[in-house]
Protein backbone atom coordinates (compact mmCIF):
# COMPACT_ATOMS: atom_id res chain seq x y z
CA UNK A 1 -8.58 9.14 28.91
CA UNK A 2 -11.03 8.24 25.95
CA UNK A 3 -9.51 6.11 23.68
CA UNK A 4 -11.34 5.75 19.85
CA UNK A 5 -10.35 2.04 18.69
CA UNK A 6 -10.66 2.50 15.12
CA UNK A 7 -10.12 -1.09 13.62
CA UNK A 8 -12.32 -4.00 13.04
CA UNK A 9 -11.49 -6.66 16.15
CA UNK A 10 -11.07 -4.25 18.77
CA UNK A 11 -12.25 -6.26 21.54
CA UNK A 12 -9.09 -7.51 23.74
CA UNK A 13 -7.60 -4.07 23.43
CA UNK A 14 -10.80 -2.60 24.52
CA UNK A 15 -11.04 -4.56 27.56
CA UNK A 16 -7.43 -4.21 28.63
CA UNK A 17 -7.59 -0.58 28.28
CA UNK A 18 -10.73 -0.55 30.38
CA UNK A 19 -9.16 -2.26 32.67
CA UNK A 20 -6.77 0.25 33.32
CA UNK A 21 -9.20 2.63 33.80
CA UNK A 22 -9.99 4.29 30.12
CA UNK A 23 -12.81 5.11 28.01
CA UNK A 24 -12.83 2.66 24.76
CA UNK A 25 -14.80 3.88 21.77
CA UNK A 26 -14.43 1.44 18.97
CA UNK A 27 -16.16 2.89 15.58
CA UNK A 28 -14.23 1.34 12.87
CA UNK A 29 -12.69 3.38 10.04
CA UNK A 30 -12.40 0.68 7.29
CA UNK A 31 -14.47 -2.48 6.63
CA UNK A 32 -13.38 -5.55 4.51
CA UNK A 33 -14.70 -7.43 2.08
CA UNK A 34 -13.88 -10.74 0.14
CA UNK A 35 -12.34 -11.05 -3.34
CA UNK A 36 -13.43 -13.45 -4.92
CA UNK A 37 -15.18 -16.79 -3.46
CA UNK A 38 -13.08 -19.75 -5.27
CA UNK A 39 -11.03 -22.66 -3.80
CA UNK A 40 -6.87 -21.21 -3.23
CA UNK A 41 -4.42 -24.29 -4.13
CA UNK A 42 -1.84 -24.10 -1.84
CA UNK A 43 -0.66 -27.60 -2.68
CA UNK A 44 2.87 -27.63 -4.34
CA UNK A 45 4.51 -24.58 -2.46
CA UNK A 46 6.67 -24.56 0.18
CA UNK A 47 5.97 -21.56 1.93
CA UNK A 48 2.56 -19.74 2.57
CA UNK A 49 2.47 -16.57 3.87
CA UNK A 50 0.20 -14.46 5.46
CA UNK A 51 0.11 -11.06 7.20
CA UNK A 52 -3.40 -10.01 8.58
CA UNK A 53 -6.25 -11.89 10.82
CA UNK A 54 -8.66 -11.26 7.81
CA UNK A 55 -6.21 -13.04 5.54
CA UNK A 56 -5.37 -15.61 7.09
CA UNK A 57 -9.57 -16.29 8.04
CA UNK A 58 -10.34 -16.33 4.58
CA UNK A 59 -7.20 -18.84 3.02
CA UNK A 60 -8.96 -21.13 6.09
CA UNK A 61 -11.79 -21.07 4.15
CA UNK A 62 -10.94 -21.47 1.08
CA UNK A 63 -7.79 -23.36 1.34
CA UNK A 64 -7.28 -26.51 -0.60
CA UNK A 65 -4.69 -28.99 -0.05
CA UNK A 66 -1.62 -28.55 2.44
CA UNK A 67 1.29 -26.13 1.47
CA UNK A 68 4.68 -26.73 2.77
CA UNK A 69 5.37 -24.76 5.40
CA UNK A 70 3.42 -21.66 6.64
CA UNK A 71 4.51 -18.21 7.99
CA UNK A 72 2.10 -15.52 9.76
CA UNK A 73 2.98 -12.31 10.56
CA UNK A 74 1.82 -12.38 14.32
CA UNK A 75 0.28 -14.87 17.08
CA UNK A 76 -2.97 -13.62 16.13
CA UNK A 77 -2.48 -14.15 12.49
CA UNK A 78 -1.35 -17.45 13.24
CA UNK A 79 -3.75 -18.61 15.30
CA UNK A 80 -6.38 -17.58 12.88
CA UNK A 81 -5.13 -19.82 10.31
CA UNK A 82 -4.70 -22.83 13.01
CA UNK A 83 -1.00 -22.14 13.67
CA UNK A 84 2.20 -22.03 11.85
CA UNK A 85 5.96 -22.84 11.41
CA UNK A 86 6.96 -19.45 11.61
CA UNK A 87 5.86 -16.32 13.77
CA UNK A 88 8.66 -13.71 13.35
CA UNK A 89 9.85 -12.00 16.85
CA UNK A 90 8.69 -8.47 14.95
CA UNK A 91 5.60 -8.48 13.70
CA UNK A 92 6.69 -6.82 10.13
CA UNK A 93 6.92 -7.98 6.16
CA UNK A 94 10.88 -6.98 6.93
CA UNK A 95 10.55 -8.94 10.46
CA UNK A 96 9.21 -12.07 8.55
CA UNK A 97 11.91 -11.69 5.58
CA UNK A 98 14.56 -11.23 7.82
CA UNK A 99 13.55 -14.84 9.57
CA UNK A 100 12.83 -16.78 7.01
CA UNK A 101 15.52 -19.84 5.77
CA UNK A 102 16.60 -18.86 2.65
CA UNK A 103 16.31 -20.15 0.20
CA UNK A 104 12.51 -19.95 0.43
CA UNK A 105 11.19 -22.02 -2.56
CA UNK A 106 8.15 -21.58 -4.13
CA UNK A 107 6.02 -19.24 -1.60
CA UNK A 108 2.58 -17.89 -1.41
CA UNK A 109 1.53 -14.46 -0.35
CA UNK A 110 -2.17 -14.36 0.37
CA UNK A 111 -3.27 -11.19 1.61
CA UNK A 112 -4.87 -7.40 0.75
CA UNK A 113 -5.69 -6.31 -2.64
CA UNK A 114 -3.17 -3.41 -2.95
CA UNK A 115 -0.81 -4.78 -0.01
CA UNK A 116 2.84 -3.90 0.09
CA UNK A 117 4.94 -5.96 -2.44
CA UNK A 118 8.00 -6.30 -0.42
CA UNK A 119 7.17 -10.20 -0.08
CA UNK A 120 6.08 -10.47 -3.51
CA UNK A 121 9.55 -8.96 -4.52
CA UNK A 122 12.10 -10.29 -2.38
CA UNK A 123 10.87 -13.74 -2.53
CA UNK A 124 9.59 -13.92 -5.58
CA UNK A 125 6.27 -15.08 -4.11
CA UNK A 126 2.99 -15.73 -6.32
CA UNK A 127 0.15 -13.06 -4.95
CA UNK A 128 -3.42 -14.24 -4.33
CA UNK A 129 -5.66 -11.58 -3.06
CA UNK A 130 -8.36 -12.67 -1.08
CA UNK A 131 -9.95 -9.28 0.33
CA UNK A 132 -10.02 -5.60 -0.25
CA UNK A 133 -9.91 -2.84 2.74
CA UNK A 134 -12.74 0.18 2.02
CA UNK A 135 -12.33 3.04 4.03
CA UNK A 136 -15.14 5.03 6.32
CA UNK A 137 -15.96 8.24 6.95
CA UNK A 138 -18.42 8.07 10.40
CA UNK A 139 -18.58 11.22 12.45
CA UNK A 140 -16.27 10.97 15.05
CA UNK A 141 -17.19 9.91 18.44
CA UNK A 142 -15.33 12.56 20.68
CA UNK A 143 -12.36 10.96 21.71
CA UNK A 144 -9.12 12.51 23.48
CA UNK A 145 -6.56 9.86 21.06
CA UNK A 146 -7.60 7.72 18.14
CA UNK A 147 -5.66 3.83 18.08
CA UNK A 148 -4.70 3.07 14.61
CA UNK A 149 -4.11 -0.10 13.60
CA UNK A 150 -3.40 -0.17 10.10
CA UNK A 151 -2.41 2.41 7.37
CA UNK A 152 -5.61 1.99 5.97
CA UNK A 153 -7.34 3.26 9.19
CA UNK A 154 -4.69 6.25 9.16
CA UNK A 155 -5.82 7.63 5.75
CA UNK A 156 -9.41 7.03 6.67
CA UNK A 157 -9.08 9.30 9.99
CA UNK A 158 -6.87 11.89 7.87
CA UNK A 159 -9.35 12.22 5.22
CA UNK A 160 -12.30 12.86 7.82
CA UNK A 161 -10.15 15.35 9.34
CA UNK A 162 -10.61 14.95 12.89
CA UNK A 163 -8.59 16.84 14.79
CA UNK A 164 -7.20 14.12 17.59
CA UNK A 165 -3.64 12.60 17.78
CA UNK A 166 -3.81 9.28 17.28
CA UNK A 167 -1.69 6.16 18.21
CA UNK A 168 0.30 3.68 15.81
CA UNK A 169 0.58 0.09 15.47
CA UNK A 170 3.69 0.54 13.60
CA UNK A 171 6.19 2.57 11.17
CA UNK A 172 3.59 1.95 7.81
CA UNK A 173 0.80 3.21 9.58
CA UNK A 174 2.62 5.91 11.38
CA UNK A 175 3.97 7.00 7.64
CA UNK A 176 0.66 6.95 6.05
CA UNK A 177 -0.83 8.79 8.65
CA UNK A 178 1.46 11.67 8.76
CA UNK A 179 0.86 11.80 5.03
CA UNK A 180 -2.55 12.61 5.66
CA UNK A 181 -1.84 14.83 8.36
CA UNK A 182 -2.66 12.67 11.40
CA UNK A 183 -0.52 13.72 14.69
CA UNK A 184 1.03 10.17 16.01
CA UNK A 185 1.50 10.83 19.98
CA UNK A 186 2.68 7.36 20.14
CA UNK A 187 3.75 4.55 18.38
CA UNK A 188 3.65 0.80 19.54
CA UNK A 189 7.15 -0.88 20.24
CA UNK A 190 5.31 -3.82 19.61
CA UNK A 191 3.29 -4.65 16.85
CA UNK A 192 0.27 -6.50 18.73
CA UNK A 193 -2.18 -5.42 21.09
CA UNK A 194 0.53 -5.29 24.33
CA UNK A 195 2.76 -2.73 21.91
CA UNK A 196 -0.56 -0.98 21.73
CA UNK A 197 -1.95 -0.90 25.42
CA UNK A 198 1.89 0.11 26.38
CA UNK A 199 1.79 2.78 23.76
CA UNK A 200 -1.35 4.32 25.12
CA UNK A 201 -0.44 4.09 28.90
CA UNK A 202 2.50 6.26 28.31
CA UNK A 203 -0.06 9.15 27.38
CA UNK A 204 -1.86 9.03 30.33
């Protein structure tokens, strides 16, 4: 099977899939780019949180003093930043709310411009956003099943209306891309790269 890996590190699901025998395509359907370029104070709060690789890469470099306590959303996301206090068993805003001592304190959500506010409203976290997501339209590469990793990458493969099914990291993305009219044959129990490998296995 010829899998189309979609995002922007695509690497250890590529060669895991390989592995077991698949075609891996990666041909990204959204880049990144910074906000802004100034020091982020993180002194003075007691929780920093952060939900993406690319976030938590640029608060590491532009970080100034020492927060708290820090939560990521996933290993990856944690190990990107150097570690942290808390990696929630389900890799999910909700996951990361639902295992956090309450209450929180003063918290820090540095992520996407335009991410999802549930942080930002249940904690009543300060925002800093530290990159924006831009959305590509290549020609597709001729794939049997596209692997979406983000809702961002599900409206960019909806609006270049290729018509392939496409695997889901997770309940956003599979939402946003039946909004745009992408078929999900499978969505990821997990929300990491094994939830994703698993999730494509069970098509072939």
């Amino acid at each position: 099977m010829r899998f189309w890996l979609t995002g922007l590190r695509e690497e250890p699901l590529a060669g895991r899939l390989r592995g077991l025998g698949h075609e891996a395509v990666h041909l990204p359907l959204v880049r990144v780019e910074a906000v802004g370029d100034g020091p982020v104070d993180v002194g003075g709060y007691d929780w920093v949180v952060v939900t993406s690789v690319t976030g938590a890469q640029e608060l590491r470099r532009r970080m100034r003093g020492r927060p708290g306590l820090v939560a990521a959303i996933g290993a990856a996301t944690a190990e990107a930043l150097g570690g942290a206090d808390l990696v929630p068993r389900v890799s999910t805003q909700e996951g990361l709310l639902a295992e956090l001592p309450r209450p929180a304190g003063r918290v820090l959500f540095a992520g996407a411009e335009g991410a999802r506010r549930l942080l930002v409203e249940e904690l009543g976290a300060d925002f800093v956003p530290l990159y924006r997501t831009v959305e590509l339209a290549p020609e597709p590469p001729g794939a049997d099943v596209a692997v979406l990793g983000s809702a961002s990458a599900a409206r960019a493969l909806g609006a270049i209306g290729a018509p392939v099914p496409a695997v889901s990291i997770g309940p956003q993305t599979t939402r946003a891309a039946q909004v745009a009219g992408v078929r999900i044959a499978a969505e990821a129990k997990t929300h990491d790269v094994e939830g994703l490998v698993e999730a494509c296995s069970s098509l072939s």
